[in-house]
PDB file of N, CA and C in Angstrom:
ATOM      1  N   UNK A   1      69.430   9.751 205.155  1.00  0.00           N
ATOM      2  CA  UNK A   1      69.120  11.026 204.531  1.00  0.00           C
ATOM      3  C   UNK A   1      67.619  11.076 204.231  1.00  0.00           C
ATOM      4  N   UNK A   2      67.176  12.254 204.393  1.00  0.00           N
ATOM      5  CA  UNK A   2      65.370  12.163 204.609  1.00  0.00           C
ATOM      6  C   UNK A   2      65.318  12.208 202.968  1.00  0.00           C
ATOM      7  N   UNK A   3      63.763  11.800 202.483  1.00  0.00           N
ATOM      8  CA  UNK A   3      63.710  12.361 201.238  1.00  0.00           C
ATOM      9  C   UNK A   3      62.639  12.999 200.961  1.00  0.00           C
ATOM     10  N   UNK A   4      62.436  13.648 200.059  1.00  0.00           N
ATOM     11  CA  UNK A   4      62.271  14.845 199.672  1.00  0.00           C
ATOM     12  C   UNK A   4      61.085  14.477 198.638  1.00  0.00           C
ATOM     13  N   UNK A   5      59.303  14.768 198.629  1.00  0.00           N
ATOM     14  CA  UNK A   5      58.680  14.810 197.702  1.00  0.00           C
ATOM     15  C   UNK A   5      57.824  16.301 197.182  1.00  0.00           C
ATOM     16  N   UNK A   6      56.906  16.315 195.989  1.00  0.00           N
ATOM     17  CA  UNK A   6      56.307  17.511 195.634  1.00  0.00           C
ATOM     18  C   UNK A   6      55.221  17.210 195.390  1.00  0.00           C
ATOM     19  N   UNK A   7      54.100  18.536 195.537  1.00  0.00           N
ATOM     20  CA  UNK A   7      52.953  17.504 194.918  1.00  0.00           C
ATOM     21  C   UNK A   7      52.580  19.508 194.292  1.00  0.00           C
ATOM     22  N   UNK A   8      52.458  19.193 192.970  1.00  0.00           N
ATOM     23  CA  UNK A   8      52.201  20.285 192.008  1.00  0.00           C
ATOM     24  C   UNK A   8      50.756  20.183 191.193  1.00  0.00           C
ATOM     25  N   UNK A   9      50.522  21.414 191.198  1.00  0.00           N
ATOM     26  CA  UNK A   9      49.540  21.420 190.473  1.00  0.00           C
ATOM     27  C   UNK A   9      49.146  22.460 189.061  1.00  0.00           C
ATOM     28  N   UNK A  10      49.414  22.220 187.848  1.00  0.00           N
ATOM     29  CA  UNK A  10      49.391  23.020 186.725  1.00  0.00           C
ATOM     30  C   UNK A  10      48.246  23.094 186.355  1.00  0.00           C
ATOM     31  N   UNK A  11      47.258  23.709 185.923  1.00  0.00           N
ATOM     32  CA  UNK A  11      46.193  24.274 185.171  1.00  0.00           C
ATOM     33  C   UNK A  11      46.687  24.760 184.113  1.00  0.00           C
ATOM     34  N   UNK A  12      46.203  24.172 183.010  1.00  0.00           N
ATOM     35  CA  UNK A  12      46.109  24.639 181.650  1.00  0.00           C
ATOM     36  C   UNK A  12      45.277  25.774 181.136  1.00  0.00           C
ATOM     37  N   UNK A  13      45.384  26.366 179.763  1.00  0.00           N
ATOM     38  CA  UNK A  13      44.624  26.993 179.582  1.00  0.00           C
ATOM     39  C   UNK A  13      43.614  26.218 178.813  1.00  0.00           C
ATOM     40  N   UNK A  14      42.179  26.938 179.056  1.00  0.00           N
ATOM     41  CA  UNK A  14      41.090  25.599 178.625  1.00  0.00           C
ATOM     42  C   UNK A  14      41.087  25.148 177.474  1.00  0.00           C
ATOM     43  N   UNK A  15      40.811  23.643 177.700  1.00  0.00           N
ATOM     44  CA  UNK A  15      40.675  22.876 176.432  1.00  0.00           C
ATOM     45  C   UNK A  15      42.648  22.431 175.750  1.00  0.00           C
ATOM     46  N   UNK A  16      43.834  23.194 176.301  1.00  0.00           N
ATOM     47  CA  UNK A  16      45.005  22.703 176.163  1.00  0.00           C
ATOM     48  C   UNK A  16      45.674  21.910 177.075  1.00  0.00           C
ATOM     49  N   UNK A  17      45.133  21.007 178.087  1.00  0.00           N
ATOM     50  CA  UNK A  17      45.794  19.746 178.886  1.00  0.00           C
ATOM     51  C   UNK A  17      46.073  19.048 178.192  1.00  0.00           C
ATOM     52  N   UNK A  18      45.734  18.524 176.991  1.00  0.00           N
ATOM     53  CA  UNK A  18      46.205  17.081 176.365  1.00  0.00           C
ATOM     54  C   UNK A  18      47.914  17.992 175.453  1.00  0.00           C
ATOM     55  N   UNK A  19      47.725  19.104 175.446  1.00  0.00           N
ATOM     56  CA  UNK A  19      48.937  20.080 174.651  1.00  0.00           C
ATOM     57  C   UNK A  19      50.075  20.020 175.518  1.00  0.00           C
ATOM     58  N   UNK A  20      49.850  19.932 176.810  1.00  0.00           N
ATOM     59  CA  UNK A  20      50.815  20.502 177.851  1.00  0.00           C
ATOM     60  C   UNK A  20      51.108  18.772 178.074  1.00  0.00           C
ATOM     61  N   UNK A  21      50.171  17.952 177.951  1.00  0.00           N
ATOM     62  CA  UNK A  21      50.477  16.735 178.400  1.00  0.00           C
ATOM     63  C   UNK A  21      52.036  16.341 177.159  1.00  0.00           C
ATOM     64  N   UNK A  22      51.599  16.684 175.742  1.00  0.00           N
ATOM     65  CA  UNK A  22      52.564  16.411 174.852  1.00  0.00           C
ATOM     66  C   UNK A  22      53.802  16.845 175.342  1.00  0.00           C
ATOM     67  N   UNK A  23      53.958  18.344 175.758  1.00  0.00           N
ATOM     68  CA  UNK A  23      54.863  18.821 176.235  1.00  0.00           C
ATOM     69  C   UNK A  23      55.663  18.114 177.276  1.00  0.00           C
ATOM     70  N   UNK A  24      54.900  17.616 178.044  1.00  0.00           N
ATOM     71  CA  UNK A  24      55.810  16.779 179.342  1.00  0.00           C
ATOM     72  C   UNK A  24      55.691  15.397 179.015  1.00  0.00           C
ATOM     73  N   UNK A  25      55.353  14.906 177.647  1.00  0.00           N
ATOM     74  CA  UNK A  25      55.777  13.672 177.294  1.00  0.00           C
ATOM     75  C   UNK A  25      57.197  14.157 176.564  1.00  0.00           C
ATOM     76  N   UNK A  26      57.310  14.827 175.935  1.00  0.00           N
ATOM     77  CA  UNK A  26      58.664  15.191 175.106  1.00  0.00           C
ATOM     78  C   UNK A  26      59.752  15.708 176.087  1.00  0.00           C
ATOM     79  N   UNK A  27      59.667  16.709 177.039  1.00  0.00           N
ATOM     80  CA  UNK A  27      60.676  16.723 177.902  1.00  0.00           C
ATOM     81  C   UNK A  27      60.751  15.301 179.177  1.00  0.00           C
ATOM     82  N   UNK A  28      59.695  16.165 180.211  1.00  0.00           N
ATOM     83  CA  UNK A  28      59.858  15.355 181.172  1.00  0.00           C
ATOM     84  C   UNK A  28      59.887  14.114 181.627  1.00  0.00           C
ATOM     85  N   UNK A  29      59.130  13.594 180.783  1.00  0.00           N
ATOM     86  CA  UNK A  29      58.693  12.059 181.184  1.00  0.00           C
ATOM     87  C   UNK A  29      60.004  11.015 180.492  1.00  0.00           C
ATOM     88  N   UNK A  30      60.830  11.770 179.927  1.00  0.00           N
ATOM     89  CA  UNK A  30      62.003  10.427 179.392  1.00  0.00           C
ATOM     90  C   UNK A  30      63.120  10.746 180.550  1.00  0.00           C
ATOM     91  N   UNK A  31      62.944  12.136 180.836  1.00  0.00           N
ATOM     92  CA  UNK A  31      64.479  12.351 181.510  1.00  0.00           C
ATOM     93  C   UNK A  31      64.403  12.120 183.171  1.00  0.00           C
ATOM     94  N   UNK A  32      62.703  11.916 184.042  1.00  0.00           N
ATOM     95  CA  UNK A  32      62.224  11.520 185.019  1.00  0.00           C
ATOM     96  C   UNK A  32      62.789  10.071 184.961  1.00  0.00           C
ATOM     97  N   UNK A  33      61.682   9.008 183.885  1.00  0.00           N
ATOM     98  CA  UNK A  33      62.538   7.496 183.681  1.00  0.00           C
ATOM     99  C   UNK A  33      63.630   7.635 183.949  1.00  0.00           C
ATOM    100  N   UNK A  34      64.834   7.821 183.323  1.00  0.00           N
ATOM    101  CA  UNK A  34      66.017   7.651 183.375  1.00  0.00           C
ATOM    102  C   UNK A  34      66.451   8.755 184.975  1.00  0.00           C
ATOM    103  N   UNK A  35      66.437   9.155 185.869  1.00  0.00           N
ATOM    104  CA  UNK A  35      66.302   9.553 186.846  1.00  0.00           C
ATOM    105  C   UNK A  35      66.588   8.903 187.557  1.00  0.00           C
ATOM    106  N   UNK A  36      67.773   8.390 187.766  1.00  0.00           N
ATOM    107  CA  UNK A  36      67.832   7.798 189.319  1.00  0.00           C
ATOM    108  C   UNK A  36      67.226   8.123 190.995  1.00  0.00           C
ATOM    109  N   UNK A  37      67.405   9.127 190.974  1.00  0.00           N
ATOM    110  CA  UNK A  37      66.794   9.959 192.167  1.00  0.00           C
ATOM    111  C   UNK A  37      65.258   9.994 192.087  1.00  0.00           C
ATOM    112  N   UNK A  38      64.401   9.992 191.118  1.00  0.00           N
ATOM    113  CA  UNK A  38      63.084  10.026 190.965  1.00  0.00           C
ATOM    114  C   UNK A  38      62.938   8.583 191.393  1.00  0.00           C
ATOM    115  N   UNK A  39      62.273   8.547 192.420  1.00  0.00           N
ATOM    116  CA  UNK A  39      61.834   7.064 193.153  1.00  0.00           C
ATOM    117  C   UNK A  39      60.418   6.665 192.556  1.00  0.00           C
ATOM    118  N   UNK A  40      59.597   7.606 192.408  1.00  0.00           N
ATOM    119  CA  UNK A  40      57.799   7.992 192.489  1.00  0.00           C
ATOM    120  C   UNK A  40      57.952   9.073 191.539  1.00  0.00           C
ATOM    121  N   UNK A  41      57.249   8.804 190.436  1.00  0.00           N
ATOM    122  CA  UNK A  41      56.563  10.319 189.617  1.00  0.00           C
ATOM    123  C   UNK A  41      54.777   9.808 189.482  1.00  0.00           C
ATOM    124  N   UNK A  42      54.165  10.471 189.489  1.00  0.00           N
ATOM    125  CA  UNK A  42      52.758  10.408 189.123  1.00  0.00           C
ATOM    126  C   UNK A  42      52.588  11.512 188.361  1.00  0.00           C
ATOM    127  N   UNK A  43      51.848  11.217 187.862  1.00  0.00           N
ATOM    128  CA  UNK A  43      51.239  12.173 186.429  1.00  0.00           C
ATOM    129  C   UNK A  43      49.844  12.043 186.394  1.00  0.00           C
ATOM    130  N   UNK A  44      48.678  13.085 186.899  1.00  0.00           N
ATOM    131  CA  UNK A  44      47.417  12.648 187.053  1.00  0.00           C
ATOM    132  C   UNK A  44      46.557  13.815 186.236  1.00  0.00           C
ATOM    133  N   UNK A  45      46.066  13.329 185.597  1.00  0.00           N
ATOM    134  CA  UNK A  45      44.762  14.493 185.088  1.00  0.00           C
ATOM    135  C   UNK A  45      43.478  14.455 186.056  1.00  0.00           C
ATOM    136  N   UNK A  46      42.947  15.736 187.013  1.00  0.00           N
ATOM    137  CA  UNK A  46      41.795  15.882 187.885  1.00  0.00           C
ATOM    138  C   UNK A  46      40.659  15.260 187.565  1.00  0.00           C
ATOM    139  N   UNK A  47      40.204  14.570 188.486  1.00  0.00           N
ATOM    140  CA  UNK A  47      38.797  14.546 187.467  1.00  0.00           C
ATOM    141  C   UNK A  47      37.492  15.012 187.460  1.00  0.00           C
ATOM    142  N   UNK A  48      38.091  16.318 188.358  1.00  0.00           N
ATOM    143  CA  UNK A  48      37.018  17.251 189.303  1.00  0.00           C
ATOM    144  C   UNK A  48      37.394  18.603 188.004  1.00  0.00           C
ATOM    145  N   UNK A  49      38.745  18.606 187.373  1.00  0.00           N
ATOM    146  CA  UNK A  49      38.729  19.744 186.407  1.00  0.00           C
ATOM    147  C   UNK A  49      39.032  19.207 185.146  1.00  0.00           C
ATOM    148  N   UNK A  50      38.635  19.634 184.075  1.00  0.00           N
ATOM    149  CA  UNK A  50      39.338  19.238 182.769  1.00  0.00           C
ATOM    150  C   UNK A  50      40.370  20.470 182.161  1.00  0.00           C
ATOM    151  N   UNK A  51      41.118  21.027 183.207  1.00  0.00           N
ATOM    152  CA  UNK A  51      41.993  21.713 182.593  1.00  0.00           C
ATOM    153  C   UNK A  51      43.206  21.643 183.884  1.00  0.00           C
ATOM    154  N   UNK A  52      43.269  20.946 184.969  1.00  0.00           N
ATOM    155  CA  UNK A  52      44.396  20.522 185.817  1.00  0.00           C
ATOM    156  C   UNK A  52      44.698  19.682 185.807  1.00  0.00           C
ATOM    157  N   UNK A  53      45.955  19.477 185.930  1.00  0.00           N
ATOM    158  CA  UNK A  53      47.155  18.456 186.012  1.00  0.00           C
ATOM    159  C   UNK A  53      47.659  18.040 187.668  1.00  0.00           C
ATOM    160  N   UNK A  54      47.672  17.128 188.279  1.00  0.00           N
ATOM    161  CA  UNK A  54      48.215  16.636 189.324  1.00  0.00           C
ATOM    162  C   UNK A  54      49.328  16.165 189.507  1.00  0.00           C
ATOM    163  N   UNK A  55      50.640  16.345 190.019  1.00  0.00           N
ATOM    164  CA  UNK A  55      51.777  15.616 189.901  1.00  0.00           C
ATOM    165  C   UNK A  55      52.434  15.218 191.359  1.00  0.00           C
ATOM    166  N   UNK A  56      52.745  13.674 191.203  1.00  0.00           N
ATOM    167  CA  UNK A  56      53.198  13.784 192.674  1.00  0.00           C
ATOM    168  C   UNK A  56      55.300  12.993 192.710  1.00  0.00           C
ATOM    169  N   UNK A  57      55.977  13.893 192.929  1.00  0.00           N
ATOM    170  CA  UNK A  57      57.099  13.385 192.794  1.00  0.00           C
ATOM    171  C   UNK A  57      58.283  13.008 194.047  1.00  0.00           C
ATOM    172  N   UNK A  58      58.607  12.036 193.791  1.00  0.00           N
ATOM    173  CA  UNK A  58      58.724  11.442 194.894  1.00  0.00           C
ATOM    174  C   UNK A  58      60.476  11.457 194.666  1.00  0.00           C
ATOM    175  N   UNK A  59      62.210  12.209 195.674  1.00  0.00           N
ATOM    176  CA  UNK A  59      63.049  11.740 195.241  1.00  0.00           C
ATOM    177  C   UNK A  59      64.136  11.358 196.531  1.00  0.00           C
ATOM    178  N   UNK A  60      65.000  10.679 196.025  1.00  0.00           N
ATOM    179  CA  UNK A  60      65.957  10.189 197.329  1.00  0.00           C
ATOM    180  C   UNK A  60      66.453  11.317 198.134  1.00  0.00           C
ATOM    181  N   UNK A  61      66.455  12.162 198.160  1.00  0.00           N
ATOM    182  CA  UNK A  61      66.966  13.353 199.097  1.00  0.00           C
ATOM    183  C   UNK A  61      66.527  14.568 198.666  1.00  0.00           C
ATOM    184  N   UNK A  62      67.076  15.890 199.720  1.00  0.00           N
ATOM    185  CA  UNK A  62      66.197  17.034 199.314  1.00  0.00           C
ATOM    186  C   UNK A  62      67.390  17.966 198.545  1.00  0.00           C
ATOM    187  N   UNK A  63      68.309  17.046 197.659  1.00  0.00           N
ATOM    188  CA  UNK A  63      69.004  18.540 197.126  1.00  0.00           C
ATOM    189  C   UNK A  63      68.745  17.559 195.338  1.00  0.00           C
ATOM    190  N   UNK A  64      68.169  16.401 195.348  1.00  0.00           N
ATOM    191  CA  UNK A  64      67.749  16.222 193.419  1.00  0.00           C
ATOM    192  C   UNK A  64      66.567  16.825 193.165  1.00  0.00           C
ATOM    193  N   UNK A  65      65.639  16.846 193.713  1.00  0.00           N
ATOM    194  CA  UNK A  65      64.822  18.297 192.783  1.00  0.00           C
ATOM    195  C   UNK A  65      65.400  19.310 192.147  1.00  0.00           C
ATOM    196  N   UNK A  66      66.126  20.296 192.982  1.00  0.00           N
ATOM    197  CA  UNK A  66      67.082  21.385 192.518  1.00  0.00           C
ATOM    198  C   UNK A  66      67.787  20.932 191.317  1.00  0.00           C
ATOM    199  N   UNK A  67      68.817  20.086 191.487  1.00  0.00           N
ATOM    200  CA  UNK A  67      69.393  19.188 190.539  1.00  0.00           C
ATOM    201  C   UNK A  67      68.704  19.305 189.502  1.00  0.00           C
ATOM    202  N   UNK A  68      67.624  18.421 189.554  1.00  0.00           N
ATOM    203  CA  UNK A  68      66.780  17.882 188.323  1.00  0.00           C
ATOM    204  C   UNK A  68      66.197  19.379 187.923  1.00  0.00           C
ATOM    205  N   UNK A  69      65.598  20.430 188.224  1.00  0.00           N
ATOM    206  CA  UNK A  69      65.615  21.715 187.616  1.00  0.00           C
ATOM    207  C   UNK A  69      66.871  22.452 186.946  1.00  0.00           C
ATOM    208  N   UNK A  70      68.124  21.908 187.150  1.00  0.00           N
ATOM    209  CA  UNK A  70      69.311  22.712 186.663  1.00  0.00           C
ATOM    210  C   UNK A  70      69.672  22.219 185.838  1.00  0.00           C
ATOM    211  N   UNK A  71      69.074  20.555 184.825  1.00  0.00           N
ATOM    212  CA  UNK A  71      69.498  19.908 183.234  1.00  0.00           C
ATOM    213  C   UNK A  71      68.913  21.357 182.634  1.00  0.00           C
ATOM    214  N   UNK A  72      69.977  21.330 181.158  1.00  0.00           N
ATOM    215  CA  UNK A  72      69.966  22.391 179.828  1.00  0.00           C
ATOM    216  C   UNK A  72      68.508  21.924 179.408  1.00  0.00           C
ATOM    217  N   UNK A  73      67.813  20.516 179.758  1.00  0.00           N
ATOM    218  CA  UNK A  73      66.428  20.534 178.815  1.00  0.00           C
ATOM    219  C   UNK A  73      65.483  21.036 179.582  1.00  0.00           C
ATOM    220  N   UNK A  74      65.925  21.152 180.989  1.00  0.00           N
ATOM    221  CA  UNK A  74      64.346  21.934 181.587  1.00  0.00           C
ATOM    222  C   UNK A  74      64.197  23.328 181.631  1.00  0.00           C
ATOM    223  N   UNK A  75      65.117  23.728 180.769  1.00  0.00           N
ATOM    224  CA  UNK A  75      64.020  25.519 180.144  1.00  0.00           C
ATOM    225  C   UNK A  75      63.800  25.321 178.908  1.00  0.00           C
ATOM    226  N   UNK A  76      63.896  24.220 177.933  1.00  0.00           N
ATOM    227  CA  UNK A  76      63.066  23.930 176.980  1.00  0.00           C
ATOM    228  C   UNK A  76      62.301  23.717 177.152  1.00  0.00           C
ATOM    229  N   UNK A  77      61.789  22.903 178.178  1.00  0.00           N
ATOM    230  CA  UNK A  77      60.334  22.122 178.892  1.00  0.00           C
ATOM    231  C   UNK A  77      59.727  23.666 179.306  1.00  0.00           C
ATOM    232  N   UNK A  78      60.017  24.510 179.834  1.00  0.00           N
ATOM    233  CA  UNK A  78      59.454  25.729 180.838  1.00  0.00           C
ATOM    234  C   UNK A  78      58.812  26.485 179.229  1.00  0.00           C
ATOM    235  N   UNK A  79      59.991  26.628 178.658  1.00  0.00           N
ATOM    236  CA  UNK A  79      59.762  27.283 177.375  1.00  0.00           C
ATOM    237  C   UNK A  79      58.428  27.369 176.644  1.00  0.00           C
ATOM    238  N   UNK A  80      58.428  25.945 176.657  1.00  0.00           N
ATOM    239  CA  UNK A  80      57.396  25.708 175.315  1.00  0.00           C
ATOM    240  C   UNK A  80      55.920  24.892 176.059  1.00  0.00           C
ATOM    241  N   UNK A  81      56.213  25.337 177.564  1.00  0.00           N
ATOM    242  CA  UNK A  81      54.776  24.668 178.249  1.00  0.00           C
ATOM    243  C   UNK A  81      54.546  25.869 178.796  1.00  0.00           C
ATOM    244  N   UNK A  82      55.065  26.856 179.020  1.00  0.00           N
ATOM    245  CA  UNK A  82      54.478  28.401 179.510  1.00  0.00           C
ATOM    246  C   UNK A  82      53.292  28.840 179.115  1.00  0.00           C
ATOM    247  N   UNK A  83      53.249  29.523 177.439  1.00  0.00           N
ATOM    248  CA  UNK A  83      52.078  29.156 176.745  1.00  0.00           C
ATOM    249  C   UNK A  83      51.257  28.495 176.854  1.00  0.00           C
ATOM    250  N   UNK A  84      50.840  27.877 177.319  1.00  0.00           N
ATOM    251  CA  UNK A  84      49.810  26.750 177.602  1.00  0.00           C
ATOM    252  C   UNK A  84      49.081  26.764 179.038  1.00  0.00           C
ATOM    253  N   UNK A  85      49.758  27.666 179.482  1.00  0.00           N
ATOM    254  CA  UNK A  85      49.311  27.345 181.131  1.00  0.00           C
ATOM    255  C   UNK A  85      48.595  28.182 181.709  1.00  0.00           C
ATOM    256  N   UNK A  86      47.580  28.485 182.972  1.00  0.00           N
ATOM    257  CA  UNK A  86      46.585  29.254 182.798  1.00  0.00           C
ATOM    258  C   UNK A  86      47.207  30.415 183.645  1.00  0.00           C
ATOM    259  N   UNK A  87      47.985  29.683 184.505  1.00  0.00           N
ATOM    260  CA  UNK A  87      49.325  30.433 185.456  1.00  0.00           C
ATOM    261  C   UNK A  87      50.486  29.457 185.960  1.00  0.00           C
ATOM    262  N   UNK A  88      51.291  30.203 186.775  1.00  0.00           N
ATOM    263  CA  UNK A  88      52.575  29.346 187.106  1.00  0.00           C
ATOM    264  C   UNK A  88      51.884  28.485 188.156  1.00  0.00           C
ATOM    265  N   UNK A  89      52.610  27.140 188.142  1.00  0.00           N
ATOM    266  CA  UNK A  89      52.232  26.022 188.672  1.00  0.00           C
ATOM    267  C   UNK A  89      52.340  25.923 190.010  1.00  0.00           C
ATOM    268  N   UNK A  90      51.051  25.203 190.795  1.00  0.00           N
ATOM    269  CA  UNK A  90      51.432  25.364 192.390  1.00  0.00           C
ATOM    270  C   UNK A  90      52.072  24.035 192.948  1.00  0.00           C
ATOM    271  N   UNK A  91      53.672  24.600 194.042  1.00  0.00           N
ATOM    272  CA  UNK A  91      54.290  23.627 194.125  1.00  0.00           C
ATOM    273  C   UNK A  91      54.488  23.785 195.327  1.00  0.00           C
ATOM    274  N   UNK A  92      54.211  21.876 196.143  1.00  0.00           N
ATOM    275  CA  UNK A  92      54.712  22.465 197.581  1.00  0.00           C
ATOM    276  C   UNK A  92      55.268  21.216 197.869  1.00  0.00           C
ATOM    277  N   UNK A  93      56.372  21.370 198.535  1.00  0.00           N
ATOM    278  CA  UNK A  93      57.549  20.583 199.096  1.00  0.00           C
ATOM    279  C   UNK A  93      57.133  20.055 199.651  1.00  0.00           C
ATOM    280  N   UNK A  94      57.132  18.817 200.383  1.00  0.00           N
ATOM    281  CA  UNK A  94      56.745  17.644 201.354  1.00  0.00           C
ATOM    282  C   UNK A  94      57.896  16.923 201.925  1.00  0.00           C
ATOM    283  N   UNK A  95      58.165  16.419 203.479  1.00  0.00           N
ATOM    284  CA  UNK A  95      58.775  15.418 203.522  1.00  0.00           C
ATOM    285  C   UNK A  95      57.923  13.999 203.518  1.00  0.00           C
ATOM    286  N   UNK A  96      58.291  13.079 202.819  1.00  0.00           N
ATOM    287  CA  UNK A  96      57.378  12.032 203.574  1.00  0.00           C
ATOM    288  C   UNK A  96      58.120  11.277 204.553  1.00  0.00           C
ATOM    289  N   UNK A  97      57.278  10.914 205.394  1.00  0.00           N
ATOM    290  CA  UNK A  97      57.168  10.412 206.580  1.00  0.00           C
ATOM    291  C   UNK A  97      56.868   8.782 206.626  1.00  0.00           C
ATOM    292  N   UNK A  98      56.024   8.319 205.965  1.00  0.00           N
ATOM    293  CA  UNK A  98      56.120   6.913 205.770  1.00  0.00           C
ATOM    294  C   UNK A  98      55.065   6.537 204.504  1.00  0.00           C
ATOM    295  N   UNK A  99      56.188   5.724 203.833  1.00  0.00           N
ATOM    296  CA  UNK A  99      55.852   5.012 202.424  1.00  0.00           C
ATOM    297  C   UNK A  99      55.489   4.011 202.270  1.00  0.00           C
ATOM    298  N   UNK A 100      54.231   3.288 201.961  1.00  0.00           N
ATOM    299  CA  UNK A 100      54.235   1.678 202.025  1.00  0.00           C
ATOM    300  C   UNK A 100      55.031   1.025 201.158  1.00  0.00           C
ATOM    301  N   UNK A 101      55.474  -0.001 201.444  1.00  0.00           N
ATOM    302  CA  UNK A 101      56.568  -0.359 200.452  1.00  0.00           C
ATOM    303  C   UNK A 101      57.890   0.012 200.387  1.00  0.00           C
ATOM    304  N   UNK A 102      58.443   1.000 201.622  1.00  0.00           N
ATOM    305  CA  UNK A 102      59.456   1.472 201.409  1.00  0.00           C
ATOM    306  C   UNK A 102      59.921   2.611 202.625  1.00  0.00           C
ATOM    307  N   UNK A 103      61.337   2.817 202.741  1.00  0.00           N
ATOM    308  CA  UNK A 103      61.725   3.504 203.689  1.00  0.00           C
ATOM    309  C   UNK A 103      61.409   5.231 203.535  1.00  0.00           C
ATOM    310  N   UNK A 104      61.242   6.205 204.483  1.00  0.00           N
ATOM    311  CA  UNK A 104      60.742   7.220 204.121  1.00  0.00           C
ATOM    312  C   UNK A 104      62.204   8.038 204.959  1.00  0.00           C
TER     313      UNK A 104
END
């Protein structure tokens, strides 16, 4: 089964990245860990902007993303990181093709 990665990019509104970062420490980042299907998450602050976020997520097939958007806590996460953001986040699907370290 192929799998399935993202590589997103959120912009904050200025001077609130470390706000939005709280935000996806309180939702996302416990329920990613515990994620079986999340193989790869990266979490990168630019260092070309001080108000974008880099994310690169990596999962065993292409139907747990969807999945992982349909838990009751990720429109709390949407909720309360909306506010903060300078617009909606740019997201683009990837297959990968080959992983060092690992089957793609």
């Amino acid at each position: 089964m192929a799998k399935a990665a993202l590589f997103i990019k959120h912009t904050a509104l200025p001077g609130k990245r470390d706000e939005v970062r709280r935000v996806w420490e309180k939702h996302l980042k416990p329920n990613a860990a515990a994620n079986p299907a999340h193989q790869a998450y990266f979490y990168c602050y630019d260092a070309a902007d001080p108000d974008v976020i880099r994310v690169y997520q990596q999962y065993a097939d292409r139907q747990a993303p969807q999945a992982f958007l349909k838990e009751p806590w990720y429109a709390a996460y949407i909720a309360e990181v909306t506010p903060l953001l300078a617009n909606q986040p740019e997201v683009r699907a990837v297959t990968p093709v080959w992983i060092k370290g690992g089957d793609a």
